[in-house]
PDB file of N, CA and C in Angstrom:
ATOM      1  N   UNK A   1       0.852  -1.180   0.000  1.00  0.00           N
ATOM      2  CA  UNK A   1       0.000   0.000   0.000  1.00  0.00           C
ATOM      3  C   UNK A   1       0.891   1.234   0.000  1.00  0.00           C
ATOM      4  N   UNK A   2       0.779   2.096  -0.712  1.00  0.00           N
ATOM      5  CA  UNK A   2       1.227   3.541  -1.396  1.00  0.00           C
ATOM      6  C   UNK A   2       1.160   4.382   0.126  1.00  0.00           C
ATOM      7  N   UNK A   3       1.941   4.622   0.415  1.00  0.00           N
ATOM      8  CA  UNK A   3       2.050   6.013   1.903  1.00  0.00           C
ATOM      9  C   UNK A   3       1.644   7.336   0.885  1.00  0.00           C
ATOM     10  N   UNK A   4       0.350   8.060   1.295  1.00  0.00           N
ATOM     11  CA  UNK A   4      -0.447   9.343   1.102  1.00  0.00           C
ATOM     12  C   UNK A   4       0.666  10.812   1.846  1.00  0.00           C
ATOM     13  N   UNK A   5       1.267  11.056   1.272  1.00  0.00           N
ATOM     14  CA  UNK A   5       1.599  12.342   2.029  1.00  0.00           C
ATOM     15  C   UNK A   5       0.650  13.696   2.700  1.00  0.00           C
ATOM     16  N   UNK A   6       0.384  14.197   3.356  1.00  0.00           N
ATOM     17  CA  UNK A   6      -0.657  14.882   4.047  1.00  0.00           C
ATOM     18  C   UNK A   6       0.159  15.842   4.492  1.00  0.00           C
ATOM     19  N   UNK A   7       0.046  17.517   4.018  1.00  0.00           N
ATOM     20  CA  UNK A   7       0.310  18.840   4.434  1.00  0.00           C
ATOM     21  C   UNK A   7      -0.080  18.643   5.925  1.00  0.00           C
ATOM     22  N   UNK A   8       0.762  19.115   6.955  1.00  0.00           N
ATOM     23  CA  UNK A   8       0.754  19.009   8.350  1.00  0.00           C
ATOM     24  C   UNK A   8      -0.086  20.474   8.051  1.00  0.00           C
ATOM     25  N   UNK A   9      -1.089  20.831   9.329  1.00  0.00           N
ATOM     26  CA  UNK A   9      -2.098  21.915   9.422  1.00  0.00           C
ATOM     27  C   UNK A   9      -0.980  22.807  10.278  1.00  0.00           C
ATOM     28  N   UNK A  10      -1.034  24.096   9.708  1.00  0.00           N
ATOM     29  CA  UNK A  10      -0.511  25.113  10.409  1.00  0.00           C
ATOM     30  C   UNK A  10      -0.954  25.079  12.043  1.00  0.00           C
ATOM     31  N   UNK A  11       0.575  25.711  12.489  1.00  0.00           N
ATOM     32  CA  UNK A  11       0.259  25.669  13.955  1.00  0.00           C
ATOM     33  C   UNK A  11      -0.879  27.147  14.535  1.00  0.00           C
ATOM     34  N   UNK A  12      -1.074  27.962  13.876  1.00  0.00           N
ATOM     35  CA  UNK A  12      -2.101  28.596  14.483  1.00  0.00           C
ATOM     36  C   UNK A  12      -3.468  28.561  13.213  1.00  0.00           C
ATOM     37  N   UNK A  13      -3.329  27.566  12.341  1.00  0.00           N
ATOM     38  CA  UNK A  13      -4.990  26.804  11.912  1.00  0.00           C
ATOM     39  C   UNK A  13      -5.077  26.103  12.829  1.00  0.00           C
ATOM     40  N   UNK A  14      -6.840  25.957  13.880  1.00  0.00           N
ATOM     41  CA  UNK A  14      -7.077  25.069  14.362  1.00  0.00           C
ATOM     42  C   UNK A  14      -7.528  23.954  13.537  1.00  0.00           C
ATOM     43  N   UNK A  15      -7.555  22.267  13.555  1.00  0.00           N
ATOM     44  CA  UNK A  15      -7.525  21.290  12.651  1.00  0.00           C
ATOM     45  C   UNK A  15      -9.314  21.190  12.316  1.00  0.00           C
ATOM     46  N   UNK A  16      -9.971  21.102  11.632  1.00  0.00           N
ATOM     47  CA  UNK A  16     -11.079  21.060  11.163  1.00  0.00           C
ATOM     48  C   UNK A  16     -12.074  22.413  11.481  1.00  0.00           C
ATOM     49  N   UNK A  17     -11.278  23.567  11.317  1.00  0.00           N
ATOM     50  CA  UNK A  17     -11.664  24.911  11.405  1.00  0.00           C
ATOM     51  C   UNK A  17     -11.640  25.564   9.933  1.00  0.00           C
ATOM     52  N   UNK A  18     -12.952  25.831   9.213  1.00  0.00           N
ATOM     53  CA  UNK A  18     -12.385  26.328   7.754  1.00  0.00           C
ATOM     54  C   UNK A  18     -11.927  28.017   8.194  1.00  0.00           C
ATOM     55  N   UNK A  19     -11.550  28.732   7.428  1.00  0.00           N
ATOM     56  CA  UNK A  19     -10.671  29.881   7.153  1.00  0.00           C
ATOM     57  C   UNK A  19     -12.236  30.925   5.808  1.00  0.00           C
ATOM     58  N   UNK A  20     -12.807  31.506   6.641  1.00  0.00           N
ATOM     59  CA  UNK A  20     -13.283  32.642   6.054  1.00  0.00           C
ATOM     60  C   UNK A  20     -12.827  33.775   5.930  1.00  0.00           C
ATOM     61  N   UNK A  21     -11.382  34.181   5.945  1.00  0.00           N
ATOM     62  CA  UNK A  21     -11.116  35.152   5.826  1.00  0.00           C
ATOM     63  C   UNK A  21     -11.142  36.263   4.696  1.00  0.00           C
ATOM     64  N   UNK A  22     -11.684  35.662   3.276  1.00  0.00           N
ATOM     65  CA  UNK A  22     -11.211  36.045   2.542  1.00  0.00           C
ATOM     66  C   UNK A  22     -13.308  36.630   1.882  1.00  0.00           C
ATOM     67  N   UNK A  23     -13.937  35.504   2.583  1.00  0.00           N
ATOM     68  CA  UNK A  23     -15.685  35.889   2.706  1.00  0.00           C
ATOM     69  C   UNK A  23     -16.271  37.130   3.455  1.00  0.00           C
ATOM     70  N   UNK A  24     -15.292  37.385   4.594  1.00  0.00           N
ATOM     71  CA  UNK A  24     -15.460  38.040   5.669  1.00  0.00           C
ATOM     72  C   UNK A  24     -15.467  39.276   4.989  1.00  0.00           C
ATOM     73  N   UNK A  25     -13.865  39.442   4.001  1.00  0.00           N
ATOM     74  CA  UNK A  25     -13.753  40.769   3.931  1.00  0.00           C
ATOM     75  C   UNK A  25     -14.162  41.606   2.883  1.00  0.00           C
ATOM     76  N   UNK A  26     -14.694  40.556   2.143  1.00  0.00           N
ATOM     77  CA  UNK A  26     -15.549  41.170   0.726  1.00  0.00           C
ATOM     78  C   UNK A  26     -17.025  41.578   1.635  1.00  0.00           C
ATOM     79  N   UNK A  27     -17.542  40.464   2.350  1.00  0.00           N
ATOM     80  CA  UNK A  27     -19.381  41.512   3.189  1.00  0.00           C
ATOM     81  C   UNK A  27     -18.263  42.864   3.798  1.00  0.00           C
ATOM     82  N   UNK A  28     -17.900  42.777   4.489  1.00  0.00           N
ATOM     83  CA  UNK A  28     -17.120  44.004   5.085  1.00  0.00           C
ATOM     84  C   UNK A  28     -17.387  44.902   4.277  1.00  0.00           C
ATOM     85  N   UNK A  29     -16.479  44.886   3.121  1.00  0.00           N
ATOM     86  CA  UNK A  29     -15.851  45.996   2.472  1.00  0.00           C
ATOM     87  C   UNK A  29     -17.216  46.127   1.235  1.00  0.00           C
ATOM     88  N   UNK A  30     -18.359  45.505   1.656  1.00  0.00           N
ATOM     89  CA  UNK A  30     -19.742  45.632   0.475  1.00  0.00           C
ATOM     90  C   UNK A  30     -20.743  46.469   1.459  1.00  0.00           C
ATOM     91  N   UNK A  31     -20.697  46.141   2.318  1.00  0.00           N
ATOM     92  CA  UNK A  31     -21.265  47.210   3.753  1.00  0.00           C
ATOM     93  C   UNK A  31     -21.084  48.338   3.940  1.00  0.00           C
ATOM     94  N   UNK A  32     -19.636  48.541   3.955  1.00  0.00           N
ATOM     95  CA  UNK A  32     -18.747  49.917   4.434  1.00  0.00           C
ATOM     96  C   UNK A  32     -18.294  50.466   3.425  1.00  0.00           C
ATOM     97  N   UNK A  33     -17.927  50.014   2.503  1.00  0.00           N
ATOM     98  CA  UNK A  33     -17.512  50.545   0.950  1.00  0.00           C
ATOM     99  C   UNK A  33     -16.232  50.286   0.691  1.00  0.00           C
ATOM    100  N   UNK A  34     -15.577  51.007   0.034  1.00  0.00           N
ATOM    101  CA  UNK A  34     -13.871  50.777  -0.413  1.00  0.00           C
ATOM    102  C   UNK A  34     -13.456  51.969  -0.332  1.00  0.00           C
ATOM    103  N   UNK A  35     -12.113  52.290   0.616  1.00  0.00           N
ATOM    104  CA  UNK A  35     -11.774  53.222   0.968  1.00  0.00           C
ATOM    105  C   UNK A  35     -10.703  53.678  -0.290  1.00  0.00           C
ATOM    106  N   UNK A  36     -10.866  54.937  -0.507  1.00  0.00           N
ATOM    107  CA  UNK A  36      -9.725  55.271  -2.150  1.00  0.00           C
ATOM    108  C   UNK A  36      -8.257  54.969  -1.782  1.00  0.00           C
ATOM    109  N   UNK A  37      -8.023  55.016  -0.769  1.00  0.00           N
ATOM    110  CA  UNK A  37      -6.368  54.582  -0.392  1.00  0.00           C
ATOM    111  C   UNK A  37      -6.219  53.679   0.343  1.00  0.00           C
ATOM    112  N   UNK A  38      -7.098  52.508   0.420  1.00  0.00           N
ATOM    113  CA  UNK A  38      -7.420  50.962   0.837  1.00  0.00           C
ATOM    114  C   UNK A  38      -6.041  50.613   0.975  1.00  0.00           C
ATOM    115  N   UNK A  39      -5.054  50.072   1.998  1.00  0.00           N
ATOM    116  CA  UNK A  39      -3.710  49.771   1.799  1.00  0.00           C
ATOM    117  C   UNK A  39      -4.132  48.027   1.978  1.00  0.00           C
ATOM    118  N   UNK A  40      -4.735  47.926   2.512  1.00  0.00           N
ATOM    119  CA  UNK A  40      -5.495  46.542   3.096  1.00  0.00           C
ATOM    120  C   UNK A  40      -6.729  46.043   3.951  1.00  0.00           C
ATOM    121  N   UNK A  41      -7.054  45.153   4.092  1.00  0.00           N
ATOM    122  CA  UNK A  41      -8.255  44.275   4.880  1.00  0.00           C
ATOM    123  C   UNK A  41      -7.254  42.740   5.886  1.00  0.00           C
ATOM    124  N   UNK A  42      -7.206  42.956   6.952  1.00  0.00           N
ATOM    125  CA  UNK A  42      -6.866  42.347   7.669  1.00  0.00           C
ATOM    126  C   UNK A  42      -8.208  42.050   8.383  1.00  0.00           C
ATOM    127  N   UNK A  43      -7.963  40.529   8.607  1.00  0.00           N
ATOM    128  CA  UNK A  43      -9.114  39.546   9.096  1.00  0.00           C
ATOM    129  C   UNK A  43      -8.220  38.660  10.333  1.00  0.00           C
ATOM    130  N   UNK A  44      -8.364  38.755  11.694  1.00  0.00           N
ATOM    131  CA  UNK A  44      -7.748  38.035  12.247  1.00  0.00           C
ATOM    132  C   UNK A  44      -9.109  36.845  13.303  1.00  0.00           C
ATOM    133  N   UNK A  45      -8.548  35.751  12.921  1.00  0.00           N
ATOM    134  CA  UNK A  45      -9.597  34.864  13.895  1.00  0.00           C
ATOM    135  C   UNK A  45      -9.575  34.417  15.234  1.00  0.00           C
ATOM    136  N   UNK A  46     -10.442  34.919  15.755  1.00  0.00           N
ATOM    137  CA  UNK A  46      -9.953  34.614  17.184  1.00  0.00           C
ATOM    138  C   UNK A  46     -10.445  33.177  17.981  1.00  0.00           C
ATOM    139  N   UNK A  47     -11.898  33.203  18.643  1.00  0.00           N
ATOM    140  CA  UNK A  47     -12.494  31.455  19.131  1.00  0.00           C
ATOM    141  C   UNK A  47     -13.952  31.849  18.887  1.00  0.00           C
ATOM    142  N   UNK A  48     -14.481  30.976  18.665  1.00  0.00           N
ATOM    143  CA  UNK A  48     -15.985  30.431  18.858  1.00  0.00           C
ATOM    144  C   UNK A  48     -16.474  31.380  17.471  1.00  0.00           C
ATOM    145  N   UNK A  49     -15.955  31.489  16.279  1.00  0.00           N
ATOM    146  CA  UNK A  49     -16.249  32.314  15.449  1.00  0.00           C
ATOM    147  C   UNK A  49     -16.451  33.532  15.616  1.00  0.00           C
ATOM    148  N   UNK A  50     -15.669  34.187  16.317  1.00  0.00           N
ATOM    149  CA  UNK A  50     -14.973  35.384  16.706  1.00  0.00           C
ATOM    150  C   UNK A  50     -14.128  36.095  15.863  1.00  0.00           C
ATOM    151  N   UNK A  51     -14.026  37.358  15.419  1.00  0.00           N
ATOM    152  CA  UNK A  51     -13.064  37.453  13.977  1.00  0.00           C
ATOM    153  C   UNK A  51     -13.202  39.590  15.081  1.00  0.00           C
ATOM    154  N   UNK A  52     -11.915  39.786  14.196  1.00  0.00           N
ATOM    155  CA  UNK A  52     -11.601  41.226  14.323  1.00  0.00           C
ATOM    156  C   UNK A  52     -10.948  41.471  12.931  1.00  0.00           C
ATOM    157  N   UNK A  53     -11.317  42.549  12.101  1.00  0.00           N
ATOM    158  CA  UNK A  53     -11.082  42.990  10.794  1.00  0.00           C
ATOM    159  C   UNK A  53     -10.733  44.538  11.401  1.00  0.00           C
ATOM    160  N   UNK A  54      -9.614  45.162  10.663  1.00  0.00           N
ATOM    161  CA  UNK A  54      -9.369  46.142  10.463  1.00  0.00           C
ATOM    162  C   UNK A  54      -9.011  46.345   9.351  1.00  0.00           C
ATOM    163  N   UNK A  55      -8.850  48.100   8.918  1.00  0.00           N
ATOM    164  CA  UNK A  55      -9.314  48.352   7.822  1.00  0.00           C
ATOM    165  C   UNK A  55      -8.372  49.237   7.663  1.00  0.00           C
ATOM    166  N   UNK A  56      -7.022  49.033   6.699  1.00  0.00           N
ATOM    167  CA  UNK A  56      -5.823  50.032   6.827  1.00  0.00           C
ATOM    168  C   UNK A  56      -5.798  50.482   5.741  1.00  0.00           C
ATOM    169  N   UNK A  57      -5.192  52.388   5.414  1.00  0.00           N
ATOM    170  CA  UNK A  57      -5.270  52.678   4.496  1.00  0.00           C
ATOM    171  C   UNK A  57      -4.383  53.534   4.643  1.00  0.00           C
ATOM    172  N   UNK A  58      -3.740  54.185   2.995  1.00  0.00           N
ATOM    173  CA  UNK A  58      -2.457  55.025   2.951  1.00  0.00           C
ATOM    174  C   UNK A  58      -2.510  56.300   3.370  1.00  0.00           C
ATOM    175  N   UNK A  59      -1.338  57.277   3.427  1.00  0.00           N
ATOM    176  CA  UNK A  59      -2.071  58.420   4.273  1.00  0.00           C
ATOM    177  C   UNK A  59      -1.906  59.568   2.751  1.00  0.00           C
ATOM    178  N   UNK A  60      -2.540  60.282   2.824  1.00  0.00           N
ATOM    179  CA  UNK A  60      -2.883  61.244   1.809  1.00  0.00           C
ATOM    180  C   UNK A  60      -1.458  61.939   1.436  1.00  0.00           C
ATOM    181  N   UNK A  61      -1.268  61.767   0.138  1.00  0.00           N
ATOM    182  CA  UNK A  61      -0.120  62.204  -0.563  1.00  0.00           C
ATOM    183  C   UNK A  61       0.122  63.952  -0.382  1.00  0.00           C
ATOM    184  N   UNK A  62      -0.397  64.629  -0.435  1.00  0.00           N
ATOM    185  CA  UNK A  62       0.236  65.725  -0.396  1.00  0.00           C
ATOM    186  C   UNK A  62      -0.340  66.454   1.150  1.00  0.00           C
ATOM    187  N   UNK A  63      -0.477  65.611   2.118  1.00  0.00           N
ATOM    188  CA  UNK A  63      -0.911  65.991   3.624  1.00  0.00           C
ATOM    189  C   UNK A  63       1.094  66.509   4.253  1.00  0.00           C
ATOM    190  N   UNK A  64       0.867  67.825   4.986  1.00  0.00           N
ATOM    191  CA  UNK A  64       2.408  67.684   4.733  1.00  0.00           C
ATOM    192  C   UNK A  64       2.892  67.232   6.335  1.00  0.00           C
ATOM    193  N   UNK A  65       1.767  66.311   7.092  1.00  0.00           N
ATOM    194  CA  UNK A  65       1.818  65.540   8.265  1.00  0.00           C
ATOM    195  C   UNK A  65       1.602  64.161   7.541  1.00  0.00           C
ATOM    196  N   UNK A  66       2.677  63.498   6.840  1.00  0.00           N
ATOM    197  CA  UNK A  66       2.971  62.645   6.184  1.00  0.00           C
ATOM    198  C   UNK A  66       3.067  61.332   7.204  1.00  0.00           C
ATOM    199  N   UNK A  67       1.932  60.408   7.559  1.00  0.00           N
ATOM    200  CA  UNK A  67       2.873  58.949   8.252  1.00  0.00           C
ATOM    201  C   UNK A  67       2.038  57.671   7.940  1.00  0.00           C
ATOM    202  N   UNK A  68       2.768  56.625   8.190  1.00  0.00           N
ATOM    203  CA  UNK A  68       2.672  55.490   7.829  1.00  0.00           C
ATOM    204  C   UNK A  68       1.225  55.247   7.540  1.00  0.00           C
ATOM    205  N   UNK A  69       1.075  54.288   6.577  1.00  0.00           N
ATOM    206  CA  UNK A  69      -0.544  53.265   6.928  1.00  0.00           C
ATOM    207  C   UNK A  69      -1.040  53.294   8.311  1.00  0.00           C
ATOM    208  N   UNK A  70      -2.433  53.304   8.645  1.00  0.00           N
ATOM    209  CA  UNK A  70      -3.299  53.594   9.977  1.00  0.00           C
ATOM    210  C   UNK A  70      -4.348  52.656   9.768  1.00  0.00           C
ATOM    211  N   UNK A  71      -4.704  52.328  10.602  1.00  0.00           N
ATOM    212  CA  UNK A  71      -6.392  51.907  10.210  1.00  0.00           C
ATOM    213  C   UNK A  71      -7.246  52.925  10.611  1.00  0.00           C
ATOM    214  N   UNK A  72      -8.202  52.835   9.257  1.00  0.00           N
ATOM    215  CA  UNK A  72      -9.465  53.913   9.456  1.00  0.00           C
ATOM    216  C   UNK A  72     -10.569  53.361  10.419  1.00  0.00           C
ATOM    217  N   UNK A  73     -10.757  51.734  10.609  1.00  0.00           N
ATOM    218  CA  UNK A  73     -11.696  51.387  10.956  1.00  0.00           C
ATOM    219  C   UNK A  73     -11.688  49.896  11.185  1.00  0.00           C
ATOM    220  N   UNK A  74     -12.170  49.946  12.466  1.00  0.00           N
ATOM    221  CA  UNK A  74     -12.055  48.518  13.076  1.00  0.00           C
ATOM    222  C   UNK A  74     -13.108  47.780  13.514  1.00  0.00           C
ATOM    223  N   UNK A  75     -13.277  46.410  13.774  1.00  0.00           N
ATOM    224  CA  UNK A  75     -14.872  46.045  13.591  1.00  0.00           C
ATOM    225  C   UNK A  75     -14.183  44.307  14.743  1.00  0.00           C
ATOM    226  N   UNK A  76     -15.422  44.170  15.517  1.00  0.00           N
ATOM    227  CA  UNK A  76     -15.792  42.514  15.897  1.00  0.00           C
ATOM    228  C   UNK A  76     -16.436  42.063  15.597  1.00  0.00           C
ATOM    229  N   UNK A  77     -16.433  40.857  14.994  1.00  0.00           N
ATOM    230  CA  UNK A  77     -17.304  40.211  14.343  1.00  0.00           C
ATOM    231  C   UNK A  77     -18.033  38.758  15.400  1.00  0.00           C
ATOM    232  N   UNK A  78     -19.200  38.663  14.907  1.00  0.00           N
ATOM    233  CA  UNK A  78     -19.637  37.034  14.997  1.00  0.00           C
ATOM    234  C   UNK A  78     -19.628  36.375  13.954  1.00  0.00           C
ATOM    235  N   UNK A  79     -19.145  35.497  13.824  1.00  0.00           N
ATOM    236  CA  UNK A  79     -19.106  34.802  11.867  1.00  0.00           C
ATOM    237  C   UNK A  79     -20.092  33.112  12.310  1.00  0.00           C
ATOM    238  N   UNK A  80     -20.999  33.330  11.086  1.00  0.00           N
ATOM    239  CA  UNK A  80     -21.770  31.428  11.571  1.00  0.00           C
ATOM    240  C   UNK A  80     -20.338  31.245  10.876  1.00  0.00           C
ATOM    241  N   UNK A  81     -20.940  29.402  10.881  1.00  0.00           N
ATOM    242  CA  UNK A  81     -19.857  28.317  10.274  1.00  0.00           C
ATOM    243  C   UNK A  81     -19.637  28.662   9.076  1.00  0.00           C
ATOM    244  N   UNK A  82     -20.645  29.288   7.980  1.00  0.00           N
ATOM    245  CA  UNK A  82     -20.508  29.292   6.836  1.00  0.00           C
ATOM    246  C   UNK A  82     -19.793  30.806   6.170  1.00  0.00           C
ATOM    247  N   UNK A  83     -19.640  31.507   7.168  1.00  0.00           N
ATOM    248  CA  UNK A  83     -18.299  32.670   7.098  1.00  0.00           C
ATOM    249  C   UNK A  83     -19.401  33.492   7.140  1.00  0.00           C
ATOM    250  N   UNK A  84     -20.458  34.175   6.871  1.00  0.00           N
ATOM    251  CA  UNK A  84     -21.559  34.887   7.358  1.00  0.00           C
ATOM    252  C   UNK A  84     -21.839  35.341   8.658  1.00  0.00           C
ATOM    253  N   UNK A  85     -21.234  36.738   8.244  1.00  0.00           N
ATOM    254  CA  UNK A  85     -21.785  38.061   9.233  1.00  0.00           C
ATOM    255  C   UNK A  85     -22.724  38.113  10.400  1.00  0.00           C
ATOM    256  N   UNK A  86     -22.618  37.764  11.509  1.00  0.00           N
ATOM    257  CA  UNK A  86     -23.766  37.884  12.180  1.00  0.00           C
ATOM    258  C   UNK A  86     -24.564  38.729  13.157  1.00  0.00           C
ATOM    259  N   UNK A  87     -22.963  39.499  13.502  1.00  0.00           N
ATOM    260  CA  UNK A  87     -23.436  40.670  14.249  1.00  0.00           C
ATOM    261  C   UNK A  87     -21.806  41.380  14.284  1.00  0.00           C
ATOM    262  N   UNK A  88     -21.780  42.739  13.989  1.00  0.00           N
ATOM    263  CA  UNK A  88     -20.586  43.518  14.602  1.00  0.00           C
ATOM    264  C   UNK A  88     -21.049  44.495  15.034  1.00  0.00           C
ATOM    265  N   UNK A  89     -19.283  44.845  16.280  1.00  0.00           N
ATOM    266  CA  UNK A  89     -19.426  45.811  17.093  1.00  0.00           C
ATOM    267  C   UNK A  89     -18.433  46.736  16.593  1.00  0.00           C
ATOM    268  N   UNK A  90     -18.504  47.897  16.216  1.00  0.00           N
ATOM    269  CA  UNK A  90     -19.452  48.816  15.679  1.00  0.00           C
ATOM    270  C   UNK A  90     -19.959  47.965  14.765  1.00  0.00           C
ATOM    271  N   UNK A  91     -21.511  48.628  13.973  1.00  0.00           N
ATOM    272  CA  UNK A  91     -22.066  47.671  13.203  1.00  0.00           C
ATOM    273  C   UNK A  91     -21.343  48.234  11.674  1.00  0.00           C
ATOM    274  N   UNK A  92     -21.963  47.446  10.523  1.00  0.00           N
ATOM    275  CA  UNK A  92     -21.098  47.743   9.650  1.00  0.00           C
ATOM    276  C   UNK A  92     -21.984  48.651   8.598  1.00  0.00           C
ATOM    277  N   UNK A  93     -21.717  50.168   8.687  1.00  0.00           N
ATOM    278  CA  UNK A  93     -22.425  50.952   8.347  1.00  0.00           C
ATOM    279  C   UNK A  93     -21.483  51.629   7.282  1.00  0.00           C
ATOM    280  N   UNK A  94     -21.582  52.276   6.008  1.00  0.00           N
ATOM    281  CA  UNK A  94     -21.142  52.966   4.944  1.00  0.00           C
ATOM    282  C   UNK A  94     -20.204  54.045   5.521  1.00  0.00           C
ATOM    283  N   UNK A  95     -19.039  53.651   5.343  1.00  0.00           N
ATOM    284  CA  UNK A  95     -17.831  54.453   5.961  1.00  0.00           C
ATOM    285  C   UNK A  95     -17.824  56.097   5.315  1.00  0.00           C
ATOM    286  N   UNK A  96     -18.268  57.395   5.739  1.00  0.00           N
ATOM    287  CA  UNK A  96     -17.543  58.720   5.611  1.00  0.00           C
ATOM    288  C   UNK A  96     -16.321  58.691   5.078  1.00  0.00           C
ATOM    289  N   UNK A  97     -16.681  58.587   3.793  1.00  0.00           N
ATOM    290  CA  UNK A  97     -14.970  58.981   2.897  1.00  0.00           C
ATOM    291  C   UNK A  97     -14.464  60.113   2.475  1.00  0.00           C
ATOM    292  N   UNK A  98     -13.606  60.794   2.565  1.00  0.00           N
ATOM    293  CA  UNK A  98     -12.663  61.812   1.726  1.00  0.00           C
ATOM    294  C   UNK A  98     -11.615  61.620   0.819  1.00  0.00           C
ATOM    295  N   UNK A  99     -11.706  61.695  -0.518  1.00  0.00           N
ATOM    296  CA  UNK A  99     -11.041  61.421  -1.289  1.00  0.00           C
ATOM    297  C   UNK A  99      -9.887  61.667  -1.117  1.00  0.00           C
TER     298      UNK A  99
END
């Protein structure tokens, strides 16, 4: 009989936990909108379908208080099993943008 090789599960994937991170941040960012200097969407998972998303973006090019990426906006999530939104704190309301 043929030995199956099997990818060992990352040490901070828990083992039969799927990974919505990538579901999470498209409702997010369809809720709140898309920020014009979006640097990223960070999704971090925490327990019991627990998730914290923040929302980092570049800082305005000709501001002459010039500094790094910030997050504009940060959120807790409840996620069901199927990566679906179930409640956040703040809720997820159409973000006040300035171009």
């Amino acid at each position: 009989m043929a030995k199956v090789d099997q990818a060992a599960p990352k040490k901070d994937e828990p083992v039969g936990v799927p990974n919505h991170s990538k579901k999470i941040e498209s409702q997010v960012l369809e809720k709140v909108g898309r920020p014009p200097r979006l640097h990223r969407v960070e999704v971090c998972r925490h327990h019991d379908g627990n998730y914290r998303v923040n929302i980092w973006v570049e800082p305005v090019a000709d501001s002459a208080l010039s500094i790094g990426v910030h997050i504009l906006s940060s959120y807790y999530l409840k996620v069901s099993d199927t990566g679906e939104i179930l409640r956040s704190n703040p809720p997820l309301t159409k973000l006040r943008l300035s171009a």
